[in-house]
Protein backbone atom coordinates (compact mmCIF):
# COMPACT_ATOMS: atom_id res chain seq x y z
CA UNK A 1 0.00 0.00 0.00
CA UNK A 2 2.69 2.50 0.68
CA UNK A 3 4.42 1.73 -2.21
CA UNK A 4 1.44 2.45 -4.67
CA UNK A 5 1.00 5.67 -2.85
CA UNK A 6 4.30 6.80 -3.55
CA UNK A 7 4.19 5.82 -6.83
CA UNK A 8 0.92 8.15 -7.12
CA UNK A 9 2.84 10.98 -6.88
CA UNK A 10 4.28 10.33 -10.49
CA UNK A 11 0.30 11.21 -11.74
CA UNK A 12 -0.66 13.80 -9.83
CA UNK A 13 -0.87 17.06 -11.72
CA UNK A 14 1.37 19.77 -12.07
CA UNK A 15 1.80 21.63 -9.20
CA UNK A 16 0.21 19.02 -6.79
CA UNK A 17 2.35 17.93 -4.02
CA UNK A 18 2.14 14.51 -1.89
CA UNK A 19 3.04 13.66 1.28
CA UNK A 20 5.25 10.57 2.38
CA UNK A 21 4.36 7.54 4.52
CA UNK A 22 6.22 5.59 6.51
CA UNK A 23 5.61 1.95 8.38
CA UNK A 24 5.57 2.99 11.89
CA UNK A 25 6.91 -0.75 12.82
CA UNK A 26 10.22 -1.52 11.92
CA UNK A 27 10.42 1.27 9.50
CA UNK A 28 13.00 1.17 6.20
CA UNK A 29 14.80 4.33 6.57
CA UNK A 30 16.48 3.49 3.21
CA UNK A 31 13.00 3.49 1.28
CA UNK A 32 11.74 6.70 3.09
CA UNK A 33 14.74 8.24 1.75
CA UNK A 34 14.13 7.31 -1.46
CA UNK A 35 10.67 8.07 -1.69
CA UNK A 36 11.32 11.42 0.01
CA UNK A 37 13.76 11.96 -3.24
CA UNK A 38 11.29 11.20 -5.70
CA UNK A 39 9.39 13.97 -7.75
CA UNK A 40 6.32 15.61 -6.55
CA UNK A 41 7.20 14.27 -2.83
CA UNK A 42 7.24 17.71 -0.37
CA UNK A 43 7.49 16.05 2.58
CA UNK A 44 6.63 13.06 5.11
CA UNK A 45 3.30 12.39 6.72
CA UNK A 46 3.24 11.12 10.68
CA UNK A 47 0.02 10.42 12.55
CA UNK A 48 -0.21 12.60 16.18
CA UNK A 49 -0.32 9.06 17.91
CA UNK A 50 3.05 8.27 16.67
CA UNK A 51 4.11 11.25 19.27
CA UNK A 52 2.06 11.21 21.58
CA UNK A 53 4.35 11.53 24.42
CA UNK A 54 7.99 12.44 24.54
CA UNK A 55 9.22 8.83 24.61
CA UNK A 56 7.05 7.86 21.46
CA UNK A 57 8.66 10.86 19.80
CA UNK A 58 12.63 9.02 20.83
CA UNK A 59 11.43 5.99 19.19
CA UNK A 60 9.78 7.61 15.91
CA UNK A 61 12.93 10.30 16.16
CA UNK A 62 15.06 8.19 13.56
CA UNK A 63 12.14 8.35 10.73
CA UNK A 64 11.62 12.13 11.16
CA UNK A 65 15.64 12.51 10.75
CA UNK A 66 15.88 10.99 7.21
CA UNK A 67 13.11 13.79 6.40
CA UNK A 68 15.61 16.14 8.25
CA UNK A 69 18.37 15.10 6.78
CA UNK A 70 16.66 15.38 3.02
CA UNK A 71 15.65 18.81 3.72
CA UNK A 72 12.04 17.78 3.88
CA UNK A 73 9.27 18.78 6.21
CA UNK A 74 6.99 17.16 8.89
CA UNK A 75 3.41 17.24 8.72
CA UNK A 76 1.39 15.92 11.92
CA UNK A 77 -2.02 15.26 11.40
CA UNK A 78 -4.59 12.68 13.43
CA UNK A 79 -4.36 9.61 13.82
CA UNK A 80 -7.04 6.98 14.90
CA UNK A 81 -10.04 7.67 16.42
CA UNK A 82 -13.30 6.51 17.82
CA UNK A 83 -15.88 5.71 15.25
CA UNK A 84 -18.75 8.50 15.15
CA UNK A 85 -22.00 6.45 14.53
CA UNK A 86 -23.18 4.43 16.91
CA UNK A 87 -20.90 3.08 19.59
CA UNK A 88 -20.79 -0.02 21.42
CA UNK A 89 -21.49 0.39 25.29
CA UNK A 90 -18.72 0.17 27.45
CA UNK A 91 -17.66 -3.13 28.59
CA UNK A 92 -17.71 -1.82 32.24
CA UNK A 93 -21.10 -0.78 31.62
CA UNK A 94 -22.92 -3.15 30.51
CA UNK A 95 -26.51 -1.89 31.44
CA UNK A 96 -25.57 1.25 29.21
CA UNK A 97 -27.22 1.30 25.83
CA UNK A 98 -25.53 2.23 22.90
CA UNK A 99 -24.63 5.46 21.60
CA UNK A 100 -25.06 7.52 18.39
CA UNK A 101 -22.11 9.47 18.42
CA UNK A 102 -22.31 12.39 16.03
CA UNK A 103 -20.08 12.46 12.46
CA UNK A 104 -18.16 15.61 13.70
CA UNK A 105 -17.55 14.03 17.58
CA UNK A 106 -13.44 12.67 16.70
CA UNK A 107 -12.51 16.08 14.68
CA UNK A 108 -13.92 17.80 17.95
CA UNK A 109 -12.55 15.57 20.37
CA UNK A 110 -9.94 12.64 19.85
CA UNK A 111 -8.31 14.80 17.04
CA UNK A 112 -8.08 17.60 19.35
CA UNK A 113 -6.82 15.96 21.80
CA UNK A 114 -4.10 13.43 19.77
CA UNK A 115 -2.40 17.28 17.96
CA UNK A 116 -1.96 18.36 21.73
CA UNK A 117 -0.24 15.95 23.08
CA UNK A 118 1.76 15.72 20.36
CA UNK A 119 2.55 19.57 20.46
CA UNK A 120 3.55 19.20 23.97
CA UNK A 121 6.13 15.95 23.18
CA UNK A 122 7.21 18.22 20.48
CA UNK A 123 7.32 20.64 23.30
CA UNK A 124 9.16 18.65 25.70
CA UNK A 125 11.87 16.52 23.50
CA UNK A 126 11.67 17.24 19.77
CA UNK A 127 13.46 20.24 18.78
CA UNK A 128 16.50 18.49 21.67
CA UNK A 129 16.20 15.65 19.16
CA UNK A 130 16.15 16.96 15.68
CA UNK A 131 17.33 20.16 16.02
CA UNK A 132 17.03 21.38 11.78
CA UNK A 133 13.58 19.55 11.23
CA UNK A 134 10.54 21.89 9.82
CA UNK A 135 7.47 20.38 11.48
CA UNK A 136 3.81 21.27 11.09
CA UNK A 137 1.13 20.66 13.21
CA UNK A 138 -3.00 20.52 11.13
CA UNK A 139 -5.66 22.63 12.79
CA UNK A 140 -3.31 24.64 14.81
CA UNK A 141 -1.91 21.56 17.08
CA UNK A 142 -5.84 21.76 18.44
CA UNK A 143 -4.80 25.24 19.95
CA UNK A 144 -2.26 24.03 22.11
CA UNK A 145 0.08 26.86 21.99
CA UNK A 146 -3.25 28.68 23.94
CA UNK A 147 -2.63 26.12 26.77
CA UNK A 148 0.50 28.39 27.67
CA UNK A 149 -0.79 30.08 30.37
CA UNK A 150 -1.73 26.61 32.09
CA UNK A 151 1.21 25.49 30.94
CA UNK A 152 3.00 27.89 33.13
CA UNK A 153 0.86 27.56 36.10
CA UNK A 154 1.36 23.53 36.44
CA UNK A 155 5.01 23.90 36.29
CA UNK A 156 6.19 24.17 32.58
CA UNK A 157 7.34 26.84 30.15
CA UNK A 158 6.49 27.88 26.41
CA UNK A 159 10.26 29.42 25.99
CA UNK A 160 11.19 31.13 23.06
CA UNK A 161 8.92 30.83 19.94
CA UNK A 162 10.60 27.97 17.76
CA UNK A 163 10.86 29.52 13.55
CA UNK A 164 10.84 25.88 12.66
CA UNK A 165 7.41 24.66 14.06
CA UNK A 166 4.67 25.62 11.96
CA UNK A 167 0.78 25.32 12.67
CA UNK A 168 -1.82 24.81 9.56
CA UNK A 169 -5.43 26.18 9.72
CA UNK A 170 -7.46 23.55 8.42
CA UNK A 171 -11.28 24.21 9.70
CA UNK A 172 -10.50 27.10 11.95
CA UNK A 173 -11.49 30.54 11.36
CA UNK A 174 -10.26 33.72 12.12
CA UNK A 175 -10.96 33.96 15.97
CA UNK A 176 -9.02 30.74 16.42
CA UNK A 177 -6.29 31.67 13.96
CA UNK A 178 -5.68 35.39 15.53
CA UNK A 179 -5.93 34.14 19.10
CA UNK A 180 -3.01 31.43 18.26
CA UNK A 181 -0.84 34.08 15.72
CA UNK A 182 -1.34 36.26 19.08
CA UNK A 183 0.85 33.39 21.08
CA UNK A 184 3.32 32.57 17.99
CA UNK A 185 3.42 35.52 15.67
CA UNK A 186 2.09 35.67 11.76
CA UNK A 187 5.15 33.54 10.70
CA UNK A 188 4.47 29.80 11.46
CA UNK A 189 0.80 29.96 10.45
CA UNK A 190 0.68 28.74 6.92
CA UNK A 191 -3.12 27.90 5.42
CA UNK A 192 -4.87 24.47 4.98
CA UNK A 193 -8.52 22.81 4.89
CA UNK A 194 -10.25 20.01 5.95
CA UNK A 195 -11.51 19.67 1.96
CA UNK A 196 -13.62 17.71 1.36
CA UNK A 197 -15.28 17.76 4.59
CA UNK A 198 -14.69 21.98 4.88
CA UNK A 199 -13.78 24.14 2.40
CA UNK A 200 -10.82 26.27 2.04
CA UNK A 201 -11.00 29.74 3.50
CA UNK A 202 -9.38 33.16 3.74
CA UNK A 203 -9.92 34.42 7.74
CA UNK A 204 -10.12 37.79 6.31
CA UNK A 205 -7.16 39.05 8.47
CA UNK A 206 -6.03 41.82 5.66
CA UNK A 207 -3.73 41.82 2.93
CA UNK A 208 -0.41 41.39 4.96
CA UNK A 209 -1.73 37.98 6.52
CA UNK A 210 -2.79 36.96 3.51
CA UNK A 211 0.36 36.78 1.64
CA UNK A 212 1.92 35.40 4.85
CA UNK A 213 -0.48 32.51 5.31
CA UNK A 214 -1.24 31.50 1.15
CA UNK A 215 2.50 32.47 -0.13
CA UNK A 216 5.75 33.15 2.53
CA UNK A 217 4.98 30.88 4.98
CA UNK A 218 3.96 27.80 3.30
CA UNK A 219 7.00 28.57 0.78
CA UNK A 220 8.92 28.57 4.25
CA UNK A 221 7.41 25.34 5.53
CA UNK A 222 8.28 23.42 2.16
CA UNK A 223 11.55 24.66 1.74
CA UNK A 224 10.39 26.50 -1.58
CA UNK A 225 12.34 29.85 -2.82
CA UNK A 226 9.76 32.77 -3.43
C-alpha cells in the first residue's frame, strides 16, 4: 500500500504535491529516503499518535531525521479515532445502551486531543532531538500553543517561539487563527482545509496575513524559494 502511494505521486498534476508515509513498525529508513527523493514528494506524513508523548517521539525520532536530513518537512495530522455512529457500550457498563455518536464528535474531540499531546512531546523533546527539522502541526496543534498560560501555572514553560514549528489552519477561522498568531506571531501559520469535509478559507485578516499565510509561509514550511 505505501508503495502504490508513492508511486501516485508520479500522476498527480502539475503543481500538486504529496506527502510521504512511513511503516511505523520496523520502518525502512532506506526506502523513506528514497521516496522522500522522488518527484512531486514535499514532505513526510506522521500520525499525532506516533508522538504522543515524549518517549514515542525518541522511538519515531530516527524516521523524522531521514526527512531532516533530506531537507524535507513534517506534517502531523490525526491519527485513529473513535468511530462517530453508533458506539458499542462500554464493557464496564454493561446496562448502558448504545450510543449515536455524532459524524463531527473525533474532529472535535480525539483529534483535538491526539495534535496536543503531540505539540507538547514536540514541546518537551523534539526540537532536543532533531534540532534542523521543519514540522507542522494541522488545525493549529488543536490550539495548544493557547494552553501556555496553564502550561506555566502547572510547572512548565512555552520558551522562546521555535521559527521551525509551523501550525496549519485547516477548519479554523479567524478567531481561532488570531488568538493562536497572538501566542506565535504571523510567521508559522501557513493555510490548509479540511476539503472535502470543509472548504478552504481566507480568515479575512487583511492583505499582509494573507500573503503570509497563502505564499511566505507555506514557501517557508516546504523549503520552496519565493
Amino acid at each position: 500500500m505505501l508503495a502504490a502511494w508513492h508511486a501516485g505521486a508520479d500522476d498527480l498534476p502539475a503543481g500538486t504535491g504529496l506527502w510521504a508515509a512511513a511503516a511505523l513498525v520496523e520502518p525502512d529508513l532506506d526506502r523513506l529516503a528514497g521516496d522522500l527523493a522522488r518527484p512531486g514528494v514535499v514532505g513526510l506524513q506522521v500520525p499525532a499518535t506516533a508522538l504522543a508523548t515524549p518517549a514515542r517521539l525518541e522511538v519515531l525520532a530516527p524516521v523524522l531525521a531521514v526527512a531532516e536530513a533530506a531537507d524535507r518537512p513534517v506534517l502531523v495530522h490525526p491519527g485513529p479515532a473513535a468511530a462517530s455512529g453508533p458506539a458499542a457500550a462500554p464493557a464496564a457498563a454493561p446496562a448502558a445502551s448504545a450510543e449515536e455518536l455524532p459524524t463531527w464528535w473525533p474532529a472535535l474531540t480525539d483529534y483535538v486531543a491526539q495534535l496536543q499531546a503531540a505539540w507538547f512531546a514536540w514541546h518537551v523533546a523534539g526540537r532536543r532531538l532533531l534540532p534542523h527539522l521543519r514540522i507542522c502541526f494541522v488545525a493549529l496543534a488543536g490550539l495548544a500553543p493557547l494552553f501556555h498560560e496553564r502550561l506555566d501555572q502547572r510547572g512548565g514553560r512555552l520558551g522562546a517561539i521555535d521559527p521551525g514549528v509551523f501550525y496549519e489552519t485547516s477548519s479554523f477561522g479567524p478567531r481561532a487563527v488570531d488568538a493562536v498568531v497572538r501566542v506565535v506571531g504571523v510567521d508559522p501559520i501557513v493555510h490548509g482545509s479540511d476539503r472535502p469535509y470543509a472548504h478552504p478559507t481566507d480568515p479575512g485578516l487583511g492583505d499582509a496575513f494573507a500573503h503570509a499565510l497563502f505564499v511566505a509561509n507555506p514557501a517557508r514550511l516546504l523549503g520552496v524559494a519565493r
